[in-house]
N, C-alpha and C. Protein backbone atom coordinates (compact mmCIF):
# COMPACT_ATOMS: atom_id res chain seq x y z
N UNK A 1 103.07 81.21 104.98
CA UNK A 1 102.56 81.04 103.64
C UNK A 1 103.44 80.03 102.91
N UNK A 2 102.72 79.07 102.36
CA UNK A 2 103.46 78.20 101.64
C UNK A 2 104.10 78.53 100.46
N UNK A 3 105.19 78.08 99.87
CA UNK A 3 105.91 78.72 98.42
C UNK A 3 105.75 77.82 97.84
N UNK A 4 105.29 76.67 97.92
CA UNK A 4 104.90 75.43 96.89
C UNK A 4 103.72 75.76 96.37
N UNK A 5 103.89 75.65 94.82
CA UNK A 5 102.39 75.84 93.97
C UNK A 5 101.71 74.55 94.26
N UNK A 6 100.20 74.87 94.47
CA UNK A 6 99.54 73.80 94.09
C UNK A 6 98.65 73.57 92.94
N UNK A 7 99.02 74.19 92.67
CA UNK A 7 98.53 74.06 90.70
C UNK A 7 100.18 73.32 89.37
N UNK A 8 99.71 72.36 88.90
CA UNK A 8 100.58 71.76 88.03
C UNK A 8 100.81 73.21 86.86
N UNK A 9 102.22 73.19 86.19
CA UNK A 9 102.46 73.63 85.24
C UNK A 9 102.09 73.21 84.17
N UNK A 10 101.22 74.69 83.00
CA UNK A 10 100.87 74.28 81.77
C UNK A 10 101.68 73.73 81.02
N UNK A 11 102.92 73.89 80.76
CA UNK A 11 104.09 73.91 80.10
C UNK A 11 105.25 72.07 80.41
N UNK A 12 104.83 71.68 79.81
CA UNK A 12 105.81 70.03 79.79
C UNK A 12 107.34 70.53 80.44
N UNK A 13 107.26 69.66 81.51
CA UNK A 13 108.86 69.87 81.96
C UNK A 13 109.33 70.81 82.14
N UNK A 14 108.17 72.02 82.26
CA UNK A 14 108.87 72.84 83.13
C UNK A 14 107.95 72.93 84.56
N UNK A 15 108.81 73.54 85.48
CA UNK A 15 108.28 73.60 87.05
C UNK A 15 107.09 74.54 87.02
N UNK A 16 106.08 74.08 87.88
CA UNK A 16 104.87 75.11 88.15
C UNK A 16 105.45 76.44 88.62
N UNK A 17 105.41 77.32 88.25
CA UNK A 17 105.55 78.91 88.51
C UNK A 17 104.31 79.92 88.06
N UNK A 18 104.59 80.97 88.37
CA UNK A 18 103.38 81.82 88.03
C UNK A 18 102.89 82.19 86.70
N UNK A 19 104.42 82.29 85.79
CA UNK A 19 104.26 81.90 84.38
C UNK A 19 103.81 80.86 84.10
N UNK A 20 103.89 79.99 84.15
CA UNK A 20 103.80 78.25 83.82
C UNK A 20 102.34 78.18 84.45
N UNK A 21 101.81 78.58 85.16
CA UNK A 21 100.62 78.13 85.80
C UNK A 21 99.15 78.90 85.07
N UNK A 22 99.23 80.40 84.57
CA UNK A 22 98.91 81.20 83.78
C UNK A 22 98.84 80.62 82.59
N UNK A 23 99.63 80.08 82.35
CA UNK A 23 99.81 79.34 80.58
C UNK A 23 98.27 78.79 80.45
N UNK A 24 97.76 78.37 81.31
CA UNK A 24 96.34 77.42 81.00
C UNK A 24 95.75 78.33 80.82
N UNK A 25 95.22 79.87 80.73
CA UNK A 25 94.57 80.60 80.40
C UNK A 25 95.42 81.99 79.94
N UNK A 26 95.34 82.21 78.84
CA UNK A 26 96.40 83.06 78.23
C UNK A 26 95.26 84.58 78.35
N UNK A 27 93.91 84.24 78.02
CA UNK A 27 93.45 85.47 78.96
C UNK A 27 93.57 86.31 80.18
N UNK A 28 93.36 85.32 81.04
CA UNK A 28 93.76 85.36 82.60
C UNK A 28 95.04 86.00 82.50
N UNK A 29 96.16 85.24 81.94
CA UNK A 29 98.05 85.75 81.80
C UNK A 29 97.53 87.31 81.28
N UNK A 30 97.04 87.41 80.00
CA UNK A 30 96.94 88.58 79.55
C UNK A 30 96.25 90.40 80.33
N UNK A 31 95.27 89.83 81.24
CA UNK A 31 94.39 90.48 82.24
C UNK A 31 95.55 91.16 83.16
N UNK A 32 96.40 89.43 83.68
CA UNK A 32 97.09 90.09 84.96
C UNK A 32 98.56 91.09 84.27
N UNK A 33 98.71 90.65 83.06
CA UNK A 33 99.95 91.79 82.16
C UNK A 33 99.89 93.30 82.33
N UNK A 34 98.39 93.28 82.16
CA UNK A 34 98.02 94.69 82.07
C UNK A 34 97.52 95.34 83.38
N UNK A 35 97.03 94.39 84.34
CA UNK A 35 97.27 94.71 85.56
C UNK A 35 98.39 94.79 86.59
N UNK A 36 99.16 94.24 85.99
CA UNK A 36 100.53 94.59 86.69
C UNK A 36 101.44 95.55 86.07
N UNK A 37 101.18 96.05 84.68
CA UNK A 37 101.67 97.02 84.21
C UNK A 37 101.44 98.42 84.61
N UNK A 38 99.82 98.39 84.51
CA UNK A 38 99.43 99.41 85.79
C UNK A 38 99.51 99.85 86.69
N UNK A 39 99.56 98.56 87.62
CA UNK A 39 100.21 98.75 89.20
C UNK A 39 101.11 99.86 89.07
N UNK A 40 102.55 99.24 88.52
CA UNK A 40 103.80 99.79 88.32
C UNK A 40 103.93 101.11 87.78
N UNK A 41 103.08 101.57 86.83
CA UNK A 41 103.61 102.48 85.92
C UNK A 41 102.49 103.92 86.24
N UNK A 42 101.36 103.76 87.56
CA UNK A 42 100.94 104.50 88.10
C UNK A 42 100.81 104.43 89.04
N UNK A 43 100.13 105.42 89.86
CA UNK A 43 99.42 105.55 91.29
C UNK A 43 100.01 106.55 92.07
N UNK A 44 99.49 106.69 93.02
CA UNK A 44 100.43 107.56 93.87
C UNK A 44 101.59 107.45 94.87
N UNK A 45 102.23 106.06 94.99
CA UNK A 45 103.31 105.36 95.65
C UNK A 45 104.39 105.59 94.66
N UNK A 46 105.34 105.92 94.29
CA UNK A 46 106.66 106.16 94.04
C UNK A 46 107.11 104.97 93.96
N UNK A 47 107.66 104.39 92.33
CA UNK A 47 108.17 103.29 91.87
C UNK A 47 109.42 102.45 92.96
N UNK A 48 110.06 103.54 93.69
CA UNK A 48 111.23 102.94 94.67
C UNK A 48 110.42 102.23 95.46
N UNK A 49 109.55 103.12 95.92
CA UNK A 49 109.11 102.35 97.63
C UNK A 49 108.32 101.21 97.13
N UNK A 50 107.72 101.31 95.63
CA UNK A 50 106.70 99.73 95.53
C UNK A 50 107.95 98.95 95.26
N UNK A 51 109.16 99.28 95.14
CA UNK A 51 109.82 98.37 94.54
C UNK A 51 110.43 97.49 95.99
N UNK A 52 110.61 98.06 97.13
CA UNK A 52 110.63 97.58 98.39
C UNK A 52 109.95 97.11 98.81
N UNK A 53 108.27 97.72 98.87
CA UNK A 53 107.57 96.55 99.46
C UNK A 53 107.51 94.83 99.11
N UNK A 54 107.92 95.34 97.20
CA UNK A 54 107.90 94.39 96.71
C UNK A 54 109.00 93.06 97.34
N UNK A 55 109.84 93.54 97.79
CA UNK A 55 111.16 92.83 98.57
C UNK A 55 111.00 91.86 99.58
N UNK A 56 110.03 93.32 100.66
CA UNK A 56 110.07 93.04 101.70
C UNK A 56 108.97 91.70 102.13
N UNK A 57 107.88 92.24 101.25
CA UNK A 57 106.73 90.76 101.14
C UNK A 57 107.75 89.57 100.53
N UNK A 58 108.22 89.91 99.70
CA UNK A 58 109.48 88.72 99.21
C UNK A 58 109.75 87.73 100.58
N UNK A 59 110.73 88.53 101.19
CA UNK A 59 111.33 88.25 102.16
C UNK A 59 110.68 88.05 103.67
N UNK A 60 109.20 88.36 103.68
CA UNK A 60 108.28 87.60 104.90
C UNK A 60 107.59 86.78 104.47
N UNK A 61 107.27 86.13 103.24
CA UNK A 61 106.75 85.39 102.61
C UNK A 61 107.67 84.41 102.78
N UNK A 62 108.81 84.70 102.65
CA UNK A 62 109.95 83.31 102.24
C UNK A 62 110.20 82.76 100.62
N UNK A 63 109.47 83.95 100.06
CA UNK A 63 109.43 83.59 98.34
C UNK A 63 110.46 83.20 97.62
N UNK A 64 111.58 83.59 97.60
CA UNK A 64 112.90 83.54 97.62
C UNK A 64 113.29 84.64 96.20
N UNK A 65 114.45 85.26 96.64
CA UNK A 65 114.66 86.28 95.75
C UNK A 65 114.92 86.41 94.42
């Protein structure tokens, strides 16, 4: 999987990131806020272990930490 965005950053001079790339639709940013707040703050997986998977995709991805 590639770690280079291919979407330009909304934001002047700063680097494309997931923030920066979101910026072009502050709905979209806003949607995934509350969907990732969710993720986290329910379900039936235990905040530790999502917090590892979260790592571990990190770290087979090559995302960098």
């Amino acid at each position: 999987m590639a770690t280079t965005p291919r979407l330009r950053s909304a934001i002047e001079d700063e680097p494309a990131s997931l923030r920066t790339i979101m910026a072009h639709s502050p709905k979209v940013r806003a949607a995934f806020d509350r969907m990732y707040a969710t993720l986290w703050s329910s379900g039936a997986v235990d905040v530790d272990v999502k917090e590892l998977i979260r790592l571990r995709n990190a770290r087979v991805t090559d995302c960098g930490l």
